[in-house]
Protein backbone atom coordinates (compact mmCIF):
# COMPACT_ATOMS: atom_id res chain seq x y z
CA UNK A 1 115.78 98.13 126.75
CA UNK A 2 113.36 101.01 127.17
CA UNK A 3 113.60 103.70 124.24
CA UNK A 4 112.62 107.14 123.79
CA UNK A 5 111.56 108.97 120.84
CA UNK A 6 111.11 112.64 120.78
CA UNK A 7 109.32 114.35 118.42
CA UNK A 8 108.97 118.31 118.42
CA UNK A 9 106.69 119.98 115.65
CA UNK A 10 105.47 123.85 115.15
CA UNK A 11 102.42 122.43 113.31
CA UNK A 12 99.07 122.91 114.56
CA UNK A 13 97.86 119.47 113.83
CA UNK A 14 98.28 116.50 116.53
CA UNK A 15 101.04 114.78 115.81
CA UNK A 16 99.70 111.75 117.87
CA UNK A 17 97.09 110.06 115.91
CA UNK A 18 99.30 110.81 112.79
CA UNK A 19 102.37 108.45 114.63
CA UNK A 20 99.40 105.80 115.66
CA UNK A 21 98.47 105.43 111.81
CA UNK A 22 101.89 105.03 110.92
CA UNK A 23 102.81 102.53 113.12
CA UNK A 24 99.53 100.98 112.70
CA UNK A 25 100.18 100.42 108.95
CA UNK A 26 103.78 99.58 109.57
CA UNK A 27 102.99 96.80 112.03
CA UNK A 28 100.65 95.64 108.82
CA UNK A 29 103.22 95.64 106.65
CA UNK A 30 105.28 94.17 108.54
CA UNK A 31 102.31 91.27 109.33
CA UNK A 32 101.91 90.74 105.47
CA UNK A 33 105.90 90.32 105.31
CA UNK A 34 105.71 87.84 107.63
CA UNK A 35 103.14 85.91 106.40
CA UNK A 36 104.71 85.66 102.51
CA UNK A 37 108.19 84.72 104.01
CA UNK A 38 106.30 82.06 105.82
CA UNK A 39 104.44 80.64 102.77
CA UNK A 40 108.13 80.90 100.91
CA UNK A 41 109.81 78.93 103.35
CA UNK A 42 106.70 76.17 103.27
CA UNK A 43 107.48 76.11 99.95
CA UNK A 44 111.50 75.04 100.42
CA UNK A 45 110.24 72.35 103.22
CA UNK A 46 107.81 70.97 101.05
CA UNK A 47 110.35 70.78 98.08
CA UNK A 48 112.86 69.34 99.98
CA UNK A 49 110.81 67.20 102.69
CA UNK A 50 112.07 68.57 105.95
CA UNK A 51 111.13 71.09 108.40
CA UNK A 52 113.83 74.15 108.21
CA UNK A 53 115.13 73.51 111.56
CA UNK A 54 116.04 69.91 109.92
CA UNK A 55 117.75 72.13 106.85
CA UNK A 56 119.40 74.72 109.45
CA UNK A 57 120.89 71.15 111.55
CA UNK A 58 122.25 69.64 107.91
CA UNK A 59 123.36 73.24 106.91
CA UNK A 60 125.51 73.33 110.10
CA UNK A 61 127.22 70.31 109.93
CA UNK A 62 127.64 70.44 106.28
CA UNK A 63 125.12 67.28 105.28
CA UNK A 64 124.20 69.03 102.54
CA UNK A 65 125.86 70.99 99.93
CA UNK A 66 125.54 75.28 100.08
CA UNK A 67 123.18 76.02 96.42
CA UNK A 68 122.01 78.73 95.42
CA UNK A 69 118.55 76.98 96.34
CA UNK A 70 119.61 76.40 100.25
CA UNK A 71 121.25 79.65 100.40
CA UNK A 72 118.20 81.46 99.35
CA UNK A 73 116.15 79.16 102.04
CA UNK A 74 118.24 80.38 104.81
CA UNK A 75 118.30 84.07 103.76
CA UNK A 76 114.54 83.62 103.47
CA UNK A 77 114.88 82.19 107.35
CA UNK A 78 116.93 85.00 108.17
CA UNK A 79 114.69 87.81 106.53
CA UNK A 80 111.54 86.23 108.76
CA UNK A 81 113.30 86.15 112.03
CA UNK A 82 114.13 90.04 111.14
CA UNK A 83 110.38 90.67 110.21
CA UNK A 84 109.18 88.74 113.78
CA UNK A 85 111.47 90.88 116.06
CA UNK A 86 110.78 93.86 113.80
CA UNK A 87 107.00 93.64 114.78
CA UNK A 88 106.90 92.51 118.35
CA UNK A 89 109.33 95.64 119.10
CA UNK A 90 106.88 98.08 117.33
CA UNK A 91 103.59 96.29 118.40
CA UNK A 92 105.14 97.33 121.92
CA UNK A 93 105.53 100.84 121.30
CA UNK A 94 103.55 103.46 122.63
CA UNK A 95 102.72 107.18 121.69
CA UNK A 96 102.17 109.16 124.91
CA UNK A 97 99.65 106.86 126.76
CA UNK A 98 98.68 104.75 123.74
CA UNK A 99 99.83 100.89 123.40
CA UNK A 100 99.42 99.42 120.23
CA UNK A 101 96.53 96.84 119.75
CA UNK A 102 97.98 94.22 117.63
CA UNK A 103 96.76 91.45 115.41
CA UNK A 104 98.14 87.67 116.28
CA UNK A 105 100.84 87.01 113.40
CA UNK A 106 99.97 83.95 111.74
């Protein structure tokens, strides 16, 4: 879904690379987000020895019990699938004729 965004200003200043730095820093915020909900959820995998798709299965079919420890696992799960399609729909934003050069997410 294509969105538009307009922005109207009386200031003399380019408003252009202003909006590039912002979304720049955003999209690194978002990138460090990412990457300490990812180390998080290692952490619930390793102290439970499965992979969270195994935990989201068990969850599902009620093979293990809801704890405040596996409820805060899946909100962490949540709150990274939020943070993913957060960044891939600003890394494809554009500012006039400007695309955003983005950094892998790892």
């Amino acid at each position: 879904m294509l969105q538009e965004v307009v922005i109207k200003t009386n200031a003399n200043e380019s408003l252009k690379p202003l909006l590039e730095v912002a979304i720049q820093n955003q999209l690194k915020a978002l990138q460090h987000g990412i990457q300490r909900t990812k180390e998080r959820v290692a952490e619930f995998e390793k102290r439970a020895g499965m992979s969270s798709v195994e935990f989201e299965k068990k969850l599902q079919t009620e093979e293990i019990d809801e704890t405040i420890e596996t409820i805060d696992w899946n909100m962490e799960l949540a709150a990274l699938r939020l943070l993913e399609r957060q960044y891939q729909s600003l890394s494809e934003a554009e500012v006039g004729s400007s695309q955003w050069k983005t950094l892998p997410v790892t």
